[in-house]
PDB file of N, CA and C in Angstrom:
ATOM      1  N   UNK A   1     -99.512  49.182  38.569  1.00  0.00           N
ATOM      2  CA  UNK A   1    -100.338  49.201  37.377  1.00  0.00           C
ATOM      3  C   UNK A   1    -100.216  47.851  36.677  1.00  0.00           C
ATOM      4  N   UNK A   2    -101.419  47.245  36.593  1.00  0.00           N
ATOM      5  CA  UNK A   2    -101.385  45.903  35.736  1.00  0.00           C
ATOM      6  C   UNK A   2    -100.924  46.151  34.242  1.00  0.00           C
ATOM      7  N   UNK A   3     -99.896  44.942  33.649  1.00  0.00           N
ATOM      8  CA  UNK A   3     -99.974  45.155  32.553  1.00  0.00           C
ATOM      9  C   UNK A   3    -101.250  44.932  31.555  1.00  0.00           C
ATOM     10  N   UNK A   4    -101.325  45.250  30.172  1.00  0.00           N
ATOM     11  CA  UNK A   4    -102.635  44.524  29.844  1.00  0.00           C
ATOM     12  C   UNK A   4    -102.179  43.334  29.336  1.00  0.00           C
ATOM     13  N   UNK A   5    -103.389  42.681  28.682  1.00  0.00           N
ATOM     14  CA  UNK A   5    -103.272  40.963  28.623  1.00  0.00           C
ATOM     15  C   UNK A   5    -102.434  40.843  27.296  1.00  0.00           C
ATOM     16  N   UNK A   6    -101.869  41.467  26.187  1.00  0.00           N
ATOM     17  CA  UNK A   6    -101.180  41.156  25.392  1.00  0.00           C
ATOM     18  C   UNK A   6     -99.442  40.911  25.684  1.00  0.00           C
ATOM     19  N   UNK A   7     -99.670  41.805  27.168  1.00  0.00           N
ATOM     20  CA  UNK A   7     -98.444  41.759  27.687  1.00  0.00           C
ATOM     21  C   UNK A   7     -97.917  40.473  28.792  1.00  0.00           C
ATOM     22  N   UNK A   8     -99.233  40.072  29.033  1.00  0.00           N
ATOM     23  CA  UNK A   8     -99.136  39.147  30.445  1.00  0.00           C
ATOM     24  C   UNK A   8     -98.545  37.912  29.765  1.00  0.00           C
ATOM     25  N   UNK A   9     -98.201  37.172  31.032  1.00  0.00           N
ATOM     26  CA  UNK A   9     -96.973  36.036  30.764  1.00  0.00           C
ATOM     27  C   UNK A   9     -97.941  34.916  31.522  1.00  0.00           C
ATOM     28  N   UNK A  10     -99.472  35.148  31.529  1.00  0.00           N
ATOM     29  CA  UNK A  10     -99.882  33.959  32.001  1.00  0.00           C
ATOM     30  C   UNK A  10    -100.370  32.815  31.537  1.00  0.00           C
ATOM     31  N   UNK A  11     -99.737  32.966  29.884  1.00  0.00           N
ATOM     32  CA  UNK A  11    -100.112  31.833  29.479  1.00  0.00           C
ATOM     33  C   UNK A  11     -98.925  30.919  28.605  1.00  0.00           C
ATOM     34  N   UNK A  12     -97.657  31.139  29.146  1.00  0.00           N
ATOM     35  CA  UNK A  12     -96.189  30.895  28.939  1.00  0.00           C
ATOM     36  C   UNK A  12     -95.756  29.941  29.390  1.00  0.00           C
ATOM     37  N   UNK A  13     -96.563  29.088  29.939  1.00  0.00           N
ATOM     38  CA  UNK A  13     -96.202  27.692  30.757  1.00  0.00           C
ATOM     39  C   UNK A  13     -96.948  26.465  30.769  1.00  0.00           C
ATOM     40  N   UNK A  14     -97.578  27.037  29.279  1.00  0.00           N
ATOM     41  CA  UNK A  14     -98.387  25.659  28.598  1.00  0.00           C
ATOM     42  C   UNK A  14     -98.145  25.079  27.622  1.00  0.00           C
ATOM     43  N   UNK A  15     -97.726  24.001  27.324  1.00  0.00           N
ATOM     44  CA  UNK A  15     -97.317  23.039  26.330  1.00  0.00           C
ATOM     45  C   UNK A  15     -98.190  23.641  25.106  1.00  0.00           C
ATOM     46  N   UNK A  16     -97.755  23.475  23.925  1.00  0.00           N
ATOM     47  CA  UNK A  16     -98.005  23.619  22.219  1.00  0.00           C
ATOM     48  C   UNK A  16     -97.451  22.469  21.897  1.00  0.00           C
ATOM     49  N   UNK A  17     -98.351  21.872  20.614  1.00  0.00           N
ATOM     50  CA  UNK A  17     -97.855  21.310  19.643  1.00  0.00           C
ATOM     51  C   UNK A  17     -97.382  21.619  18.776  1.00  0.00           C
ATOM     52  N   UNK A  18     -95.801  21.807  17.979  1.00  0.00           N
ATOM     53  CA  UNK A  18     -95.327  22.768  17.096  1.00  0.00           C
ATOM     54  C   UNK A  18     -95.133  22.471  15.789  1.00  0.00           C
ATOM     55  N   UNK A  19     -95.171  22.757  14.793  1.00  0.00           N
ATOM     56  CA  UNK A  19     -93.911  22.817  13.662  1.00  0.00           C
ATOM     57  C   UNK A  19     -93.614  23.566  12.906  1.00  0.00           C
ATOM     58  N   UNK A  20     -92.292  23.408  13.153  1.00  0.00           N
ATOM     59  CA  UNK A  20     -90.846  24.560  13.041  1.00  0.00           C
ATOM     60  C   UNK A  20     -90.037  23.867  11.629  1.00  0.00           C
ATOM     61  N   UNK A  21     -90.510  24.808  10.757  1.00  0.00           N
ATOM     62  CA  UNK A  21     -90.251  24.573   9.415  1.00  0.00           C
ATOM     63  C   UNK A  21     -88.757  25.080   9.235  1.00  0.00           C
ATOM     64  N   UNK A  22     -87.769  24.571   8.614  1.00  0.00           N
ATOM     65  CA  UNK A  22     -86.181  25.240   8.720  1.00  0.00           C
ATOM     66  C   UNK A  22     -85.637  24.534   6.882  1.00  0.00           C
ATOM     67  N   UNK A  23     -85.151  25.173   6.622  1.00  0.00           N
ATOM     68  CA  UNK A  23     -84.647  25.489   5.093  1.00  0.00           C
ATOM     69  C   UNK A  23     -83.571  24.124   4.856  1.00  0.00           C
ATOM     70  N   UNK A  24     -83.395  23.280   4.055  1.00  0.00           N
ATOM     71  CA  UNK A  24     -82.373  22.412   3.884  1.00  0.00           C
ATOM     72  C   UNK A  24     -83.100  20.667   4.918  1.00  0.00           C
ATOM     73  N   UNK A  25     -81.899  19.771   4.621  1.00  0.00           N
ATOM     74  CA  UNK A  25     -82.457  18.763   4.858  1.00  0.00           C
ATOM     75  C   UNK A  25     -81.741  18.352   6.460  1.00  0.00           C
ATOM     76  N   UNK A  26     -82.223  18.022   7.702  1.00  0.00           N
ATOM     77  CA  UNK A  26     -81.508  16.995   8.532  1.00  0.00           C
ATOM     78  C   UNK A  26     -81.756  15.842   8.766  1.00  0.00           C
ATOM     79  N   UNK A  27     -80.999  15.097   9.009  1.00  0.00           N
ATOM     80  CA  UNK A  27     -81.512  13.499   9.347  1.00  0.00           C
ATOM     81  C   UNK A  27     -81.454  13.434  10.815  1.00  0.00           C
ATOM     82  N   UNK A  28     -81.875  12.051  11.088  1.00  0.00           N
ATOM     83  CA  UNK A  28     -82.366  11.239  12.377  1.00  0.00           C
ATOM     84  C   UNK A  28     -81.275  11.716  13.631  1.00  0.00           C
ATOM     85  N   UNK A  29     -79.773  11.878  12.942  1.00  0.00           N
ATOM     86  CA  UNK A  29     -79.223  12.164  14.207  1.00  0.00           C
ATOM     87  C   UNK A  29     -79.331  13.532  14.945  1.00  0.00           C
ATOM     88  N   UNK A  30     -80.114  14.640  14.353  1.00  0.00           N
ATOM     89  CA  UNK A  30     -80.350  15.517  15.050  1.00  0.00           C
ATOM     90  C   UNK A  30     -81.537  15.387  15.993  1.00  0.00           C
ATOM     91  N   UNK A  31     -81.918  14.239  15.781  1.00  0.00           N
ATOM     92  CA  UNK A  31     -83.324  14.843  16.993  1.00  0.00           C
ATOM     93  C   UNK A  31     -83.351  14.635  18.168  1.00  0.00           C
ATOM     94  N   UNK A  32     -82.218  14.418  19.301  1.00  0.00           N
ATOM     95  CA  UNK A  32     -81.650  14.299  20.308  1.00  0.00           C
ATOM     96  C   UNK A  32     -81.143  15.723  20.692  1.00  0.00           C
ATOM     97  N   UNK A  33     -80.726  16.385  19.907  1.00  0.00           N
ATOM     98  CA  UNK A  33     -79.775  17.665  20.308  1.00  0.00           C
ATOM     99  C   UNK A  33     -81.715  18.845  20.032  1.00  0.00           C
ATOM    100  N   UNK A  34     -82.544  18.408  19.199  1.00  0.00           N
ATOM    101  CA  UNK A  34     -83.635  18.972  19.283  1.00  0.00           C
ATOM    102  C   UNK A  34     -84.454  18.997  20.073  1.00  0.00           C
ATOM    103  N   UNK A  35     -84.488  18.474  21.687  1.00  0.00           N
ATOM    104  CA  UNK A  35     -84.806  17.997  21.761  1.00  0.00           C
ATOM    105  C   UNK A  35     -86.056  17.004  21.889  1.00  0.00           C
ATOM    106  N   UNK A  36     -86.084  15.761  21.072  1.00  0.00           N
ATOM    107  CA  UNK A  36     -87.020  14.331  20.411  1.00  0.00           C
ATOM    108  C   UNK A  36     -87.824  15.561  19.873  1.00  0.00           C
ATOM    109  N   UNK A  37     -88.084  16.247  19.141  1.00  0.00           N
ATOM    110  CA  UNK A  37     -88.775  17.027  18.390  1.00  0.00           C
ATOM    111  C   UNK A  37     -88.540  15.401  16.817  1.00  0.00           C
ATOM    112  N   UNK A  38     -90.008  15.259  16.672  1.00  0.00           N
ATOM    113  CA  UNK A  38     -89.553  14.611  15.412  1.00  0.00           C
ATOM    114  C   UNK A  38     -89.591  15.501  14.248  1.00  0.00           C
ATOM    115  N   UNK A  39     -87.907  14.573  13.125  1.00  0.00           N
ATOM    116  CA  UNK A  39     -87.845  15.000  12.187  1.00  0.00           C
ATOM    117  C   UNK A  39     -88.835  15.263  10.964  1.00  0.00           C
ATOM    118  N   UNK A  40     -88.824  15.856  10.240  1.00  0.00           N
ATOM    119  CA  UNK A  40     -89.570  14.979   8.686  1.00  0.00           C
ATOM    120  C   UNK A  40     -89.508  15.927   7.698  1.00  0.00           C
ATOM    121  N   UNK A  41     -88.419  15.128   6.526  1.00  0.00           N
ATOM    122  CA  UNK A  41     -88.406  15.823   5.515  1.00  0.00           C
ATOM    123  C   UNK A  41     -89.362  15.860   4.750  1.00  0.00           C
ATOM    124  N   UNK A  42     -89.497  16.895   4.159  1.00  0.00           N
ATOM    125  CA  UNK A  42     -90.456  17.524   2.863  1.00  0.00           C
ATOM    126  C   UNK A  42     -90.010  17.539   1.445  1.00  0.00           C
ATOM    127  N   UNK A  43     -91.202  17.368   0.286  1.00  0.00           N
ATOM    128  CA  UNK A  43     -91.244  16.983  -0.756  1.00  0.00           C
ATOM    129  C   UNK A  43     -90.008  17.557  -1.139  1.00  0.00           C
ATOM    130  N   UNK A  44     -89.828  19.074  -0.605  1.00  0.00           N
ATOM    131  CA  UNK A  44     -89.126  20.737  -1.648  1.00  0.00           C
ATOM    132  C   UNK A  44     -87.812  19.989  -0.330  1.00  0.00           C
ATOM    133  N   UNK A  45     -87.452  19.120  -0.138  1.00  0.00           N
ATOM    134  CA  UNK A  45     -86.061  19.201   0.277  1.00  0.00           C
ATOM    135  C   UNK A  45     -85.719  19.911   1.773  1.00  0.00           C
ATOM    136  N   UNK A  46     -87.262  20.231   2.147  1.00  0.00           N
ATOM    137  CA  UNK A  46     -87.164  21.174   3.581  1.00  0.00           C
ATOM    138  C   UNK A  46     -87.027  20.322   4.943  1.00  0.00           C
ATOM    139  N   UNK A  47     -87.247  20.379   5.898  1.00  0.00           N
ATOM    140  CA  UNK A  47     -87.122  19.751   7.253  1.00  0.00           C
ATOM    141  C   UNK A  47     -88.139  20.407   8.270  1.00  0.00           C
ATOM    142  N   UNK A  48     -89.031  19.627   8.594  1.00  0.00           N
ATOM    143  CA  UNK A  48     -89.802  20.287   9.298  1.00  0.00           C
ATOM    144  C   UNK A  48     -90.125  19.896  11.163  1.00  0.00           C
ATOM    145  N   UNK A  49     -89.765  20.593  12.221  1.00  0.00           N
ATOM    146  CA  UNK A  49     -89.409  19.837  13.179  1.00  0.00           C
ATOM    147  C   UNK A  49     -90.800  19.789  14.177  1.00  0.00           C
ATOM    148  N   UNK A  50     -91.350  18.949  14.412  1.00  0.00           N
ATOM    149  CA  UNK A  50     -92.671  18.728  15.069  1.00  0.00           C
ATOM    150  C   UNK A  50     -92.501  17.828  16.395  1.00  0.00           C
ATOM    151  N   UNK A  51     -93.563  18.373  17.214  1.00  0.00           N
ATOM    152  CA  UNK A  51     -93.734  18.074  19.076  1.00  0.00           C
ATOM    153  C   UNK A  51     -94.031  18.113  19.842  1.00  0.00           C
ATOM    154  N   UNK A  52     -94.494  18.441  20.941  1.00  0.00           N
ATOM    155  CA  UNK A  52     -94.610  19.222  22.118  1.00  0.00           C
ATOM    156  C   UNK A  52     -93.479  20.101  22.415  1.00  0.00           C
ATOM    157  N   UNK A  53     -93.644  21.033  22.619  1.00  0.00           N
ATOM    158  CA  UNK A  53     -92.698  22.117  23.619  1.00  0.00           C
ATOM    159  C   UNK A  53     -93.180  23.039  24.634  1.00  0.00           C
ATOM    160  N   UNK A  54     -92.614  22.453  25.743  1.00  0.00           N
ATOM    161  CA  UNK A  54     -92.994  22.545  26.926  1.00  0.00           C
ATOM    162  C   UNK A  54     -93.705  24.342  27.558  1.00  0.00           C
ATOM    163  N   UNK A  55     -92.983  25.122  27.245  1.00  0.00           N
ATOM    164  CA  UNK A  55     -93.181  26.928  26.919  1.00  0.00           C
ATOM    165  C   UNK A  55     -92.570  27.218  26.281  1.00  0.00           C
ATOM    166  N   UNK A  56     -92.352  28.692  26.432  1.00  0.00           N
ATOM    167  CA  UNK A  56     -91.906  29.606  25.329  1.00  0.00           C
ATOM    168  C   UNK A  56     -90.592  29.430  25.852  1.00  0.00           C
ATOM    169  N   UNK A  57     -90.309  29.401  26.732  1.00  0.00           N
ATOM    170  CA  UNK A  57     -88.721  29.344  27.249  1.00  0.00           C
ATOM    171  C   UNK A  57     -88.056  27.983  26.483  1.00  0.00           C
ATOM    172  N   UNK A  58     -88.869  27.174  26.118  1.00  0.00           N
ATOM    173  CA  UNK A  58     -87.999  25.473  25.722  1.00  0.00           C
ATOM    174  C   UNK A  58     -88.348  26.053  24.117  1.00  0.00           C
ATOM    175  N   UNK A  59     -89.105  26.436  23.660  1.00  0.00           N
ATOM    176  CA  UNK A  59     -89.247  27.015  22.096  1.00  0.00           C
ATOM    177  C   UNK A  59     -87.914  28.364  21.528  1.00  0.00           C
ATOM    178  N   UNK A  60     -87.922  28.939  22.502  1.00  0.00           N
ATOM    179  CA  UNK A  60     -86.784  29.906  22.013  1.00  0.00           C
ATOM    180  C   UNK A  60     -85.270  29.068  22.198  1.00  0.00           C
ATOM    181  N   UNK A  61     -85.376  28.056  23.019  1.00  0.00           N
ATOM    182  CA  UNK A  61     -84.222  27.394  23.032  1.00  0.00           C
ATOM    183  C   UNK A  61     -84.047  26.399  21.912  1.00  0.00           C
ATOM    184  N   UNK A  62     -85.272  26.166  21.238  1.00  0.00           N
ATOM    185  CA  UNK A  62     -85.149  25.362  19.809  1.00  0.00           C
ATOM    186  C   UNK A  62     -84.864  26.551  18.843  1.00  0.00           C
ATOM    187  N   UNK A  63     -85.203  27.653  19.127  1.00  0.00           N
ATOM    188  CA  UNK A  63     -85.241  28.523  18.023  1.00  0.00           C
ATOM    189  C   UNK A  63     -83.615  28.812  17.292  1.00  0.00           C
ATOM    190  N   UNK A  64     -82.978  28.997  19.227  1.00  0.00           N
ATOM    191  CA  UNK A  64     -81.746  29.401  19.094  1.00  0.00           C
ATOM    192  C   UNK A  64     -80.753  28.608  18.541  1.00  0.00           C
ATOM    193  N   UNK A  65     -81.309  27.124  18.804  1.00  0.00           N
ATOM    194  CA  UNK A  65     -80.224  25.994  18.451  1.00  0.00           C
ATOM    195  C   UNK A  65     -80.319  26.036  16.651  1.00  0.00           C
ATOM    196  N   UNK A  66     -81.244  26.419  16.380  1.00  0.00           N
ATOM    197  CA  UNK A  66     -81.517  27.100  14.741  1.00  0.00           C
ATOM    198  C   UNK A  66     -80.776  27.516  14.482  1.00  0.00           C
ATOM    199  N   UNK A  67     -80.825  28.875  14.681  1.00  0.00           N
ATOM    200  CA  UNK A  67     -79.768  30.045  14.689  1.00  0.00           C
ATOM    201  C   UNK A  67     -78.138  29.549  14.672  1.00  0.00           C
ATOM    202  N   UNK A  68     -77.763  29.008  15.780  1.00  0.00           N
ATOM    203  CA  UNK A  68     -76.623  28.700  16.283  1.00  0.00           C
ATOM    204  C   UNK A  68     -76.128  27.857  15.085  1.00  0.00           C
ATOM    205  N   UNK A  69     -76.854  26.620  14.358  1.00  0.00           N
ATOM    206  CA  UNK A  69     -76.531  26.712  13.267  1.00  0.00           C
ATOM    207  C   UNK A  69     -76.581  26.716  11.695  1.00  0.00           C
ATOM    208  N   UNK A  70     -76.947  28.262  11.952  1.00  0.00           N
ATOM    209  CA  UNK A  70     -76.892  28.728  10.979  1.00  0.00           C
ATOM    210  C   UNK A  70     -77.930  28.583   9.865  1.00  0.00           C
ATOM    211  N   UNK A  71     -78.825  27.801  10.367  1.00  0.00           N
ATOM    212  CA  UNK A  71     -80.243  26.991   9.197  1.00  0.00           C
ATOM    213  C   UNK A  71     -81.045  27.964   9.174  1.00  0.00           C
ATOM    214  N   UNK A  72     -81.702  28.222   7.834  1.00  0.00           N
ATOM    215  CA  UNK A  72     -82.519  29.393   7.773  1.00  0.00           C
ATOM    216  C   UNK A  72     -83.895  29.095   8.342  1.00  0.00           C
ATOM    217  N   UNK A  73     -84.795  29.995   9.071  1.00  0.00           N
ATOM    218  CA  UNK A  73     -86.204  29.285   9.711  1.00  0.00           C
ATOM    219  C   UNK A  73     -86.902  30.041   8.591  1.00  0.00           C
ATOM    220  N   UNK A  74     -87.966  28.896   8.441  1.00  0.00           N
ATOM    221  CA  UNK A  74     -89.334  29.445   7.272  1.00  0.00           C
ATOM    222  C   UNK A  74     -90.412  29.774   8.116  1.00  0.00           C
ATOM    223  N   UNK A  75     -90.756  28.674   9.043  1.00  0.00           N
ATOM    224  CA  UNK A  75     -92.027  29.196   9.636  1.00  0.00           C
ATOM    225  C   UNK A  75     -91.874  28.449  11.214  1.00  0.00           C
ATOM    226  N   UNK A  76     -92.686  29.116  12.045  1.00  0.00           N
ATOM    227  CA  UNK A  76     -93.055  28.024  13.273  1.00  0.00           C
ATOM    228  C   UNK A  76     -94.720  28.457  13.635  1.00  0.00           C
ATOM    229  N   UNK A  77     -95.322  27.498  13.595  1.00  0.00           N
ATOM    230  CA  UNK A  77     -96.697  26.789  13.662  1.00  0.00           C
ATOM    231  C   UNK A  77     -97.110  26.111  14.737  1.00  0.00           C
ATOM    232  N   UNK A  78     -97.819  27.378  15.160  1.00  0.00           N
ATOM    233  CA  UNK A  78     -98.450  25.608  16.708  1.00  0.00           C
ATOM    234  C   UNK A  78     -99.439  25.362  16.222  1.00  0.00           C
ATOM    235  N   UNK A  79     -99.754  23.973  16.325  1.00  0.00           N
ATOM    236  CA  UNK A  79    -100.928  23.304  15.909  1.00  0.00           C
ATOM    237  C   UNK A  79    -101.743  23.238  17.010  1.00  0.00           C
ATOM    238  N   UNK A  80    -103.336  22.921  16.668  1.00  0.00           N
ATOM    239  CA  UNK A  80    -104.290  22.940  17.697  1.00  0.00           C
ATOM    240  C   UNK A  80    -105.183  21.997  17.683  1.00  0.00           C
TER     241      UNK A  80
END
């Protein structure tokens, strides 16, 4: 039985342009461990991380490196 298309994974291996809005400020030396996601702080003191990311598999691995520490996420945005 096919799944239906909300379920299908055939479109999981196409690059997005993102940005991944996260609470508080980082500087320049994180964007190596992001990875080259560029930085850019915001007016309100926020950090907003923008790029290509390759699928959903390289996006949940930015998500997690979030998580891991500890930075609160506001939003993530693919641009078009």
């Amino acid at each position: 039985m096919p799944y239906p298309k909300c379920m299908s994974n055939e479109n999981t291996n196409t690059q997005s342009d993102y940005h991944i809005k996260i609470r508080g400020s980082l500087d320049a030396r994180w964007q190596n461990w992001f990875d080259d996601l560029t930085i850019t702080l915001t007016d309100d003191g926020d950090t907003i991380l923008s790029g290509v990311i390759v699928d959903q598999a390289a996006l949940h691995g930015v998500l997690k490196k979030i998580s891991n520490l500890g930075l609160t996420l506001i939003s993530v945005n693919p641009q078009s």
